[in-house]
Every structure is written in structure tokens, then in C-alpha cells.
PDB file of N, CA and C in Angstrom:
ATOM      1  N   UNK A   1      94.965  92.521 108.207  1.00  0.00           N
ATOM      2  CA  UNK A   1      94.868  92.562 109.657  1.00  0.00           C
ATOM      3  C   UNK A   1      93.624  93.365 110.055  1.00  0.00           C
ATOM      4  N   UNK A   2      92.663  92.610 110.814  1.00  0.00           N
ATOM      5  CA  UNK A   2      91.753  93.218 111.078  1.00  0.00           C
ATOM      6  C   UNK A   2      91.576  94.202 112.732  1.00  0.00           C
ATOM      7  N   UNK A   3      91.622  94.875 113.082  1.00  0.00           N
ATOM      8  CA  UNK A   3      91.764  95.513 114.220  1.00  0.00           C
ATOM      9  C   UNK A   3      89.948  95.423 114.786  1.00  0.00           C
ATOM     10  N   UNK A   4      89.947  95.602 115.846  1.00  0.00           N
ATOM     11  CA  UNK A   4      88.814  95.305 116.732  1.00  0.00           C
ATOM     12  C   UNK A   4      88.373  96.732 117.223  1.00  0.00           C
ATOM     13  N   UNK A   5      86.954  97.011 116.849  1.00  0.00           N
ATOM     14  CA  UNK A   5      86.917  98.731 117.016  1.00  0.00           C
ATOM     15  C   UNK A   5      86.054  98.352 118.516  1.00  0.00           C
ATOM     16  N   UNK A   6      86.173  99.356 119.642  1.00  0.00           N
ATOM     17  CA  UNK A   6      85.532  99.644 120.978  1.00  0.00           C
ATOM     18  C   UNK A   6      84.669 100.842 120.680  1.00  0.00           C
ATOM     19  N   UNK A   7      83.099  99.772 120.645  1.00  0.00           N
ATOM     20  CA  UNK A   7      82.091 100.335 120.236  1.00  0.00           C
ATOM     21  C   UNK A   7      81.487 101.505 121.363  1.00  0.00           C
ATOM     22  N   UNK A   8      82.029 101.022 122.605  1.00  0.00           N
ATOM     23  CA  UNK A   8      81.484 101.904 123.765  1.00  0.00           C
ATOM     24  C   UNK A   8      81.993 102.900 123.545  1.00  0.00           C
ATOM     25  N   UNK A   9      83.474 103.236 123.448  1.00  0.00           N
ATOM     26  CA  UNK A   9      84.651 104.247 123.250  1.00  0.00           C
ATOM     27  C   UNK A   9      83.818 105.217 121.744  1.00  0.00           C
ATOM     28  N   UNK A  10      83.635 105.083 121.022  1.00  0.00           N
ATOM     29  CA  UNK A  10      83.601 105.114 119.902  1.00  0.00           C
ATOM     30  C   UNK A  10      82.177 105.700 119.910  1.00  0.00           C
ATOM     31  N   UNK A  11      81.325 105.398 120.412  1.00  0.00           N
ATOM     32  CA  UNK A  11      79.476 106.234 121.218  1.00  0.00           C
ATOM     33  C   UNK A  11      80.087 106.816 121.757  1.00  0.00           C
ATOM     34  N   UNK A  12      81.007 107.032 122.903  1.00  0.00           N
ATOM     35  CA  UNK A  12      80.982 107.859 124.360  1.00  0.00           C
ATOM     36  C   UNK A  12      81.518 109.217 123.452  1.00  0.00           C
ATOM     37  N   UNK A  13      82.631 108.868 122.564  1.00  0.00           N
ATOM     38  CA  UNK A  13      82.845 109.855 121.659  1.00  0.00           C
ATOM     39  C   UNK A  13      82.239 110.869 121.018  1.00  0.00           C
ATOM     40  N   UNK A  14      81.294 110.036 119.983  1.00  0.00           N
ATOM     41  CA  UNK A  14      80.597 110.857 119.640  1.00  0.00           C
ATOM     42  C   UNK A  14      79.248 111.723 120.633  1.00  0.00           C
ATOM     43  N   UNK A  15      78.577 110.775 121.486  1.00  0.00           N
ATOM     44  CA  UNK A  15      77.702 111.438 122.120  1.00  0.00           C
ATOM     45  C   UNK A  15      78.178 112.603 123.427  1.00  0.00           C
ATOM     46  N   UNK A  16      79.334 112.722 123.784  1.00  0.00           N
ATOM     47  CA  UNK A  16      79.963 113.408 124.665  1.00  0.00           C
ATOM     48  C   UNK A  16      79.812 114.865 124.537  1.00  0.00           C
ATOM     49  N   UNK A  17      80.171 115.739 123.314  1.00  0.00           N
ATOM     50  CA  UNK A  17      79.918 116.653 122.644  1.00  0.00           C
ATOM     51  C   UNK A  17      78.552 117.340 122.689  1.00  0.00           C
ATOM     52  N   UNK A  18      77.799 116.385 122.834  1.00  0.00           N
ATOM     53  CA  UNK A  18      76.293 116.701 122.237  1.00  0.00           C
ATOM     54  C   UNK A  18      75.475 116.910 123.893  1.00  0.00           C
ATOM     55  N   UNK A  19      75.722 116.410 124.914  1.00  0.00           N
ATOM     56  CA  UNK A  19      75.419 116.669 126.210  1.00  0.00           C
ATOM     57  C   UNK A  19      75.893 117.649 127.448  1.00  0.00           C
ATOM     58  N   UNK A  20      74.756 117.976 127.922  1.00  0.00           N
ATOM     59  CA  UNK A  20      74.573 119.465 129.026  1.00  0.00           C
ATOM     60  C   UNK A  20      75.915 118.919 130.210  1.00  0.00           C
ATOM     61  N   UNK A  21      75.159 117.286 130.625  1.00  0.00           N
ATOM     62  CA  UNK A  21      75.568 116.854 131.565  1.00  0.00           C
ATOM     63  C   UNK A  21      76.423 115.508 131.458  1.00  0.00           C
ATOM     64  N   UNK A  22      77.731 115.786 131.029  1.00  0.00           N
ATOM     65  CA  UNK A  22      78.522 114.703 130.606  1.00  0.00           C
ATOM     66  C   UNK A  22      78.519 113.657 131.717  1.00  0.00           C
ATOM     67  N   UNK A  23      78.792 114.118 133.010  1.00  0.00           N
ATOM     68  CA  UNK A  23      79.255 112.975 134.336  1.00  0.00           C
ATOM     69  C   UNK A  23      77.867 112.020 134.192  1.00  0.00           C
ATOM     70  N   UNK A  24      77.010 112.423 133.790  1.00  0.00           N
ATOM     71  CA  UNK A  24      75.783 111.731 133.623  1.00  0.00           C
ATOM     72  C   UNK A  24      75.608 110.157 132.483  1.00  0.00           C
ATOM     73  N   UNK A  25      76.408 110.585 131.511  1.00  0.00           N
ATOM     74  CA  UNK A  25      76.521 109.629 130.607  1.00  0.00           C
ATOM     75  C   UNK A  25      77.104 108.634 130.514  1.00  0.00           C
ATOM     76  N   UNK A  26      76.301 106.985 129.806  1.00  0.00           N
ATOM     77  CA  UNK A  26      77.040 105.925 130.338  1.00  0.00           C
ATOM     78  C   UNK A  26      76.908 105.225 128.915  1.00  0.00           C
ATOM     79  N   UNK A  27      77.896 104.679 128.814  1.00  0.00           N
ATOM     80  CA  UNK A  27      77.727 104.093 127.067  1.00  0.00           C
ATOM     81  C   UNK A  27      78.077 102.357 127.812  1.00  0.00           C
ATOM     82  N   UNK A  28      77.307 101.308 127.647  1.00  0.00           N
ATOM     83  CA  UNK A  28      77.476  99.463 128.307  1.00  0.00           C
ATOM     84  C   UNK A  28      77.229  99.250 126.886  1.00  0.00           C
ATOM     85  N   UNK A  29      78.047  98.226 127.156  1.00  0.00           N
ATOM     86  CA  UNK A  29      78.008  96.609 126.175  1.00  0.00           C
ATOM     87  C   UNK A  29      76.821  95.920 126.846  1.00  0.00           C
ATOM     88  N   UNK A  30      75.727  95.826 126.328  1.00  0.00           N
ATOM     89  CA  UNK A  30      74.506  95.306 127.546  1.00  0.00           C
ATOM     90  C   UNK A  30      74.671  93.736 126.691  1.00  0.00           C
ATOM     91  N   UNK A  31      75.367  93.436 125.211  1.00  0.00           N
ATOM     92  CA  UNK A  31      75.183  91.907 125.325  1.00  0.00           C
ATOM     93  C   UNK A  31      76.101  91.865 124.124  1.00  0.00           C
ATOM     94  N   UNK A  32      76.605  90.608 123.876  1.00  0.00           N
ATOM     95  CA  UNK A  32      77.341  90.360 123.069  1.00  0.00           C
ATOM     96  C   UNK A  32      77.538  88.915 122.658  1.00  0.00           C
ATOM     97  N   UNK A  33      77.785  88.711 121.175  1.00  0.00           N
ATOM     98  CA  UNK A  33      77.464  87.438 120.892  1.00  0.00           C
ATOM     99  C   UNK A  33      78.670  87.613 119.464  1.00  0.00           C
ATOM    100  N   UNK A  34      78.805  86.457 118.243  1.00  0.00           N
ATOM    101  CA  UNK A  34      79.847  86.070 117.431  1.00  0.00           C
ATOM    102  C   UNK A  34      78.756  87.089 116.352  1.00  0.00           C
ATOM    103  N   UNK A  35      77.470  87.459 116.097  1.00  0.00           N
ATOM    104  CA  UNK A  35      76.979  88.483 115.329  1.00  0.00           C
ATOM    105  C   UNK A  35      76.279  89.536 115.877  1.00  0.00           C
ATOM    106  N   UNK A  36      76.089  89.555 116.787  1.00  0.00           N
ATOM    107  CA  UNK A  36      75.014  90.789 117.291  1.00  0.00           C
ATOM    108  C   UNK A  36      75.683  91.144 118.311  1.00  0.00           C
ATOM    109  N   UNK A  37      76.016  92.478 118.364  1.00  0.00           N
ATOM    110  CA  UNK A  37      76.159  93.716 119.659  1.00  0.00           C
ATOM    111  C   UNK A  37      75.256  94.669 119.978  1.00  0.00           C
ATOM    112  N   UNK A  38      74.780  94.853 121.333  1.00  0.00           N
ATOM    113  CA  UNK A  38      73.925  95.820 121.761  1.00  0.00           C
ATOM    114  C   UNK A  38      74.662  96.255 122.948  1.00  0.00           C
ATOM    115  N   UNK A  39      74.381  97.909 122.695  1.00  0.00           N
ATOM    116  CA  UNK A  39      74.970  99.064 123.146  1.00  0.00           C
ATOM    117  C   UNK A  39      73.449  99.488 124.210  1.00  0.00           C
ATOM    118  N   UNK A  40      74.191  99.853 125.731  1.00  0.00           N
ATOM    119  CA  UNK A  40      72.837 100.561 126.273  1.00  0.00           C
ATOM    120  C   UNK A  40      73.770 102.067 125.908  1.00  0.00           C
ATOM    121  N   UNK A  41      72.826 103.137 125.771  1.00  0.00           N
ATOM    122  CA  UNK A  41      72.951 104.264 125.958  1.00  0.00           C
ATOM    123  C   UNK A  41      72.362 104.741 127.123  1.00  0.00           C
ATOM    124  N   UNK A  42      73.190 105.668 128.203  1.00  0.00           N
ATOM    125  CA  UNK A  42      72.045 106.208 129.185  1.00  0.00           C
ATOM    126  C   UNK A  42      72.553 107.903 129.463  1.00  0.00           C
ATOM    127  N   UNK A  43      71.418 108.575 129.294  1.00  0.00           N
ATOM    128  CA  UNK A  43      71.970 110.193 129.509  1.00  0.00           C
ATOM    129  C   UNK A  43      70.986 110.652 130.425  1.00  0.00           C
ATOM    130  N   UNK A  44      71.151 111.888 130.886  1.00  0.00           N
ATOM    131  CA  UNK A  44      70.751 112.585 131.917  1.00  0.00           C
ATOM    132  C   UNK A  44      69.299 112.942 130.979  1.00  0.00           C
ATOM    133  N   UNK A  45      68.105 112.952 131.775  1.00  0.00           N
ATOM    134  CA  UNK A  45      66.778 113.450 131.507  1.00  0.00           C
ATOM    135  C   UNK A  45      66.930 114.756 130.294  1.00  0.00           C
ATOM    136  N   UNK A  46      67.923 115.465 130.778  1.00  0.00           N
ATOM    137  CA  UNK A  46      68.102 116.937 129.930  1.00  0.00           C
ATOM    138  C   UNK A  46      68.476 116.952 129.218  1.00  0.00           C
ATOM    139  N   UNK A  47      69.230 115.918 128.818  1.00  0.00           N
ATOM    140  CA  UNK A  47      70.021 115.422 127.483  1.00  0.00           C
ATOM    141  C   UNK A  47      69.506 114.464 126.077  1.00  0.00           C
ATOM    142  N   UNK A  48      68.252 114.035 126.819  1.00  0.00           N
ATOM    143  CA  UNK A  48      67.891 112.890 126.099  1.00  0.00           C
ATOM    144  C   UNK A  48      67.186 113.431 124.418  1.00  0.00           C
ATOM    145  N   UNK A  49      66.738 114.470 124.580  1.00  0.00           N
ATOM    146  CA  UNK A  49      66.623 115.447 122.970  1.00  0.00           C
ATOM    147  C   UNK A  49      67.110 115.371 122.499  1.00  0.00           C
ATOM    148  N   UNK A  50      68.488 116.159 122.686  1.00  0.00           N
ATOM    149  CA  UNK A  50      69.932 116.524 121.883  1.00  0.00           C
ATOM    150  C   UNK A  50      70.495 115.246 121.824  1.00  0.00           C
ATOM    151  N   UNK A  51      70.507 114.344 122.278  1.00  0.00           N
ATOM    152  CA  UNK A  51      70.677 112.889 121.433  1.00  0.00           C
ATOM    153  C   UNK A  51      70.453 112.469 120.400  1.00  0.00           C
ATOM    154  N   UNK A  52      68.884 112.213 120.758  1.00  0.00           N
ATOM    155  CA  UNK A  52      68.043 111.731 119.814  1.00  0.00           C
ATOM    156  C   UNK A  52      67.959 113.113 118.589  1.00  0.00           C
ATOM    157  N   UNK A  53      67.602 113.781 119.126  1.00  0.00           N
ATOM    158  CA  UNK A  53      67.877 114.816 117.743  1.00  0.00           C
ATOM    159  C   UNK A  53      66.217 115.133 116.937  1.00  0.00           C
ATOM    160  N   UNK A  54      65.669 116.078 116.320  1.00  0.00           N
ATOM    161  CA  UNK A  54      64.828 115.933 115.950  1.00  0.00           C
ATOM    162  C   UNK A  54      64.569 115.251 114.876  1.00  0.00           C
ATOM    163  N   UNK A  55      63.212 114.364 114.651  1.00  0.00           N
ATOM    164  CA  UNK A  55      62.872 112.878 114.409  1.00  0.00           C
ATOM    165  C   UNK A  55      63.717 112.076 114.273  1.00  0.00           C
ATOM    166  N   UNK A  56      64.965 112.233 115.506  1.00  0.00           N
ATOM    167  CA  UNK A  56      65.593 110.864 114.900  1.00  0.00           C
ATOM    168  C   UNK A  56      67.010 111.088 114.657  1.00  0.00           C
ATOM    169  N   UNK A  57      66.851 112.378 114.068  1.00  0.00           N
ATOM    170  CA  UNK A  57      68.368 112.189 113.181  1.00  0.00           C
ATOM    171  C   UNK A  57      69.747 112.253 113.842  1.00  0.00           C
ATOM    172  N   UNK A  58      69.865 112.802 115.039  1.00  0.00           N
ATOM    173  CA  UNK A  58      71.059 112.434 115.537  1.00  0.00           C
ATOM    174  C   UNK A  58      71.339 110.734 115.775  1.00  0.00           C
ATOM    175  N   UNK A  59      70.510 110.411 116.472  1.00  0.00           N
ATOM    176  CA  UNK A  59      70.364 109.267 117.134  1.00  0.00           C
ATOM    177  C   UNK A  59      70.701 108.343 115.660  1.00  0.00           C
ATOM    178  N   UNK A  60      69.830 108.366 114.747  1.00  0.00           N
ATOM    179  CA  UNK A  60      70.256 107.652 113.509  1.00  0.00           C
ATOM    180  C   UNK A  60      71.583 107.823 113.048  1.00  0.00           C
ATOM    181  N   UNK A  61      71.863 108.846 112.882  1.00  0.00           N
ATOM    182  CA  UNK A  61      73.809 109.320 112.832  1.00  0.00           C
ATOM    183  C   UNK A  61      74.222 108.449 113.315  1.00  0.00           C
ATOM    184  N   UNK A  62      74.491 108.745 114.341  1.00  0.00           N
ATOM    185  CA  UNK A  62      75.144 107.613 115.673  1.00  0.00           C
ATOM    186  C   UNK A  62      75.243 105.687 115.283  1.00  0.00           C
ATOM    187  N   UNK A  63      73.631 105.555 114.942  1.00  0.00           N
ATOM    188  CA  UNK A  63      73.814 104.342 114.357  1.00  0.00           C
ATOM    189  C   UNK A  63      74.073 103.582 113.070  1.00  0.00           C
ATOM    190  N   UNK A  64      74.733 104.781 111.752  1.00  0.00           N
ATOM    191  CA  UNK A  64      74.655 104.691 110.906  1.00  0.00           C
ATOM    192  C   UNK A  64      76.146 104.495 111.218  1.00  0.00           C
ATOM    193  N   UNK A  65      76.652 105.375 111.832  1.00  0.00           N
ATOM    194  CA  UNK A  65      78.505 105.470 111.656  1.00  0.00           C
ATOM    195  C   UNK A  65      78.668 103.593 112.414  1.00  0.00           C
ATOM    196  N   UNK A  66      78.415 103.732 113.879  1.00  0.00           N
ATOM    197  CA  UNK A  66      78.287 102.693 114.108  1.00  0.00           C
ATOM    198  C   UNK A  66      77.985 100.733 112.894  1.00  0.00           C
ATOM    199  N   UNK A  67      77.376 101.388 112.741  1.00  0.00           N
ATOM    200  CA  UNK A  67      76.563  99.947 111.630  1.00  0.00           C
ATOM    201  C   UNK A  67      77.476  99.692 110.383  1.00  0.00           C
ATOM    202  N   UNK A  68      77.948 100.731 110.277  1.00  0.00           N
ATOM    203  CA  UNK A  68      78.918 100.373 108.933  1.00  0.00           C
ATOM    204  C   UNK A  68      80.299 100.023 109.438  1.00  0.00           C
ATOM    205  N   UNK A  69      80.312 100.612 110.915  1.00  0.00           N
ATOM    206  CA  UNK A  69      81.888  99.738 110.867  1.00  0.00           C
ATOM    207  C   UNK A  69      81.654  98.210 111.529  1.00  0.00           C
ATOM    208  N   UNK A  70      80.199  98.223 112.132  1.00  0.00           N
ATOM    209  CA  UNK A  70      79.810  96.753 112.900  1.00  0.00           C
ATOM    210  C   UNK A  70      80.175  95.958 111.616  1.00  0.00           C
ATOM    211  N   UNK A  71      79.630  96.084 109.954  1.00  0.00           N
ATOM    212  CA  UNK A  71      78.900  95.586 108.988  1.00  0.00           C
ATOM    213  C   UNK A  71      80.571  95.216 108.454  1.00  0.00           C
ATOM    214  N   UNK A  72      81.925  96.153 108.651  1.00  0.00           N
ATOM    215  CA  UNK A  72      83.149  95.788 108.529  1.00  0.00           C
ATOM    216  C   UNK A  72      83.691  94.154 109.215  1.00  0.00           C
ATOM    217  N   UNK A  73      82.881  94.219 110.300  1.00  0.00           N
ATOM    218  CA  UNK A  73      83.492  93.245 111.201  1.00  0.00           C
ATOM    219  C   UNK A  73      82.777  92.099 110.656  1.00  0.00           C
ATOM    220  N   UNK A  74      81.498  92.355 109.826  1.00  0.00           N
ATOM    221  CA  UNK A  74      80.397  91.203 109.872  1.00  0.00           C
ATOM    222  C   UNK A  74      79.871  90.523 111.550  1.00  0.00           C
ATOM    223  N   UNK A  75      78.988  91.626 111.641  1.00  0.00           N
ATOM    224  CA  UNK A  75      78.505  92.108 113.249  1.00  0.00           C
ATOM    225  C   UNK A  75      77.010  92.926 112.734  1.00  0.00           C
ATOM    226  N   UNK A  76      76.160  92.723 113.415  1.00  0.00           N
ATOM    227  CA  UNK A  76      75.110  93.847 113.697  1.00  0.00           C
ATOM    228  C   UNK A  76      75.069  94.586 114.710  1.00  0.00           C
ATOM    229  N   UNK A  77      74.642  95.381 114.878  1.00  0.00           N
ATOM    230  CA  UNK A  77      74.443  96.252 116.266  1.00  0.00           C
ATOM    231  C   UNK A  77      73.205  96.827 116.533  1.00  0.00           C
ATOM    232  N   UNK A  78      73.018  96.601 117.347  1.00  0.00           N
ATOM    233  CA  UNK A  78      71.854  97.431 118.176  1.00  0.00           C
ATOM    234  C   UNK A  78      72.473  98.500 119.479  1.00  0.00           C
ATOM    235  N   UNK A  79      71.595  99.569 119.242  1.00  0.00           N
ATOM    236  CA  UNK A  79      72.060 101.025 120.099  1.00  0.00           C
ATOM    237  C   UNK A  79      70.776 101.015 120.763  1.00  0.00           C
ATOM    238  N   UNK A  80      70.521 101.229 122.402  1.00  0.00           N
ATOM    239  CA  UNK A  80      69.322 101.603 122.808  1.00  0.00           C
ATOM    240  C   UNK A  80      69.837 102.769 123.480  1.00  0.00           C
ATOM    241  N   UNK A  81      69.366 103.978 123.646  1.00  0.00           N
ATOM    242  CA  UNK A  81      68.931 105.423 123.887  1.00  0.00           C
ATOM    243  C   UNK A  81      68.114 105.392 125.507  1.00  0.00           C
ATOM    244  N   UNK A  82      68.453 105.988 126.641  1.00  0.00           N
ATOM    245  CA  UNK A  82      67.389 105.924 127.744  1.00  0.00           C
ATOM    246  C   UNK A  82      68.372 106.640 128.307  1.00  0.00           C
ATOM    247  N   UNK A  83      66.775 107.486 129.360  1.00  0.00           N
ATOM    248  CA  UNK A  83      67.365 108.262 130.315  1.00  0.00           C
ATOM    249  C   UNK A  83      66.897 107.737 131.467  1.00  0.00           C
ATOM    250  N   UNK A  84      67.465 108.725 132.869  1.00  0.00           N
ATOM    251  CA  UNK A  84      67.182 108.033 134.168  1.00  0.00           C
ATOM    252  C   UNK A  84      66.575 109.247 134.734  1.00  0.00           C
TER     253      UNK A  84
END
């Protein structure tokens, strides 16, 4: 039995923790298809560091945990990162 993971739920999670200004943060399904999912990420200007992380590495976290359970479903994912 395969269960269906909520990829938004599952970002908002992890990135929640990591931000100044939570009410600010918005995790969308910006598209979806039978192999490819893309995630918008959007955080507050002040937040957008501690995301991304230095060179990368949070932000890669994020899409590593992500990608291996997409790669369960036989799914890709794409995560985009932006502030307002």
C-alpha cells in the first residue's frame, strides 16, 4: 500500500523552524503532472538566507529529503526558493 506524501505539508514543516517571520511563509504546488512536481517556496526578504543556508546547504537538505521520497513515488520534484 502505497500512501501519498503532501509535499507542501512536509516543506512548510521543515522550513517553519528555520524562519524569523513564519506568517510570511508560503509553501504552493505551482504544477503538477503523472512525473514531475514543482513546489513554489516563498519567505519573507529576512528569511531568505536561513533558507537557503550557506552555499546552498540548507536549501539542498530540503531537496534531498524531498527527492528521495518524490523518487519513492517514481516522481521528480522541483523546489523553487523566492522572496517578496
Amino acid at each position: 500500500m502505497k500512501l501519498a506524501v503532501n509535499y507542501e505539508k512536509l516543506i512548510h514543516n521543515l522550513i517553519h523552524p528555520l524562519v524569523i517571520h513564519p506568517e510570511d511563509l508560503m509553501v504552493k504546488k505551482f504544477s503538477e503532472d503523472e512525473h514531475m512536481l514543482t513546489i513554489q517556496v516563498i519567505v519573507h526578504q529576512d528569511d531568505l538566507g536561513r533558507v537557503i543556508g550557506k552555499n546552498g546547504r540548507i536549501a539542498n537538505a530540503i531537496r534531498t529529503i524531498c527527492y528521495a521520497s518524490a523518487s519513492r513515488e517514481g516522481k521528480k520534484i522541483t523546489i523553487n526558493i523566492d522572496s517578496f
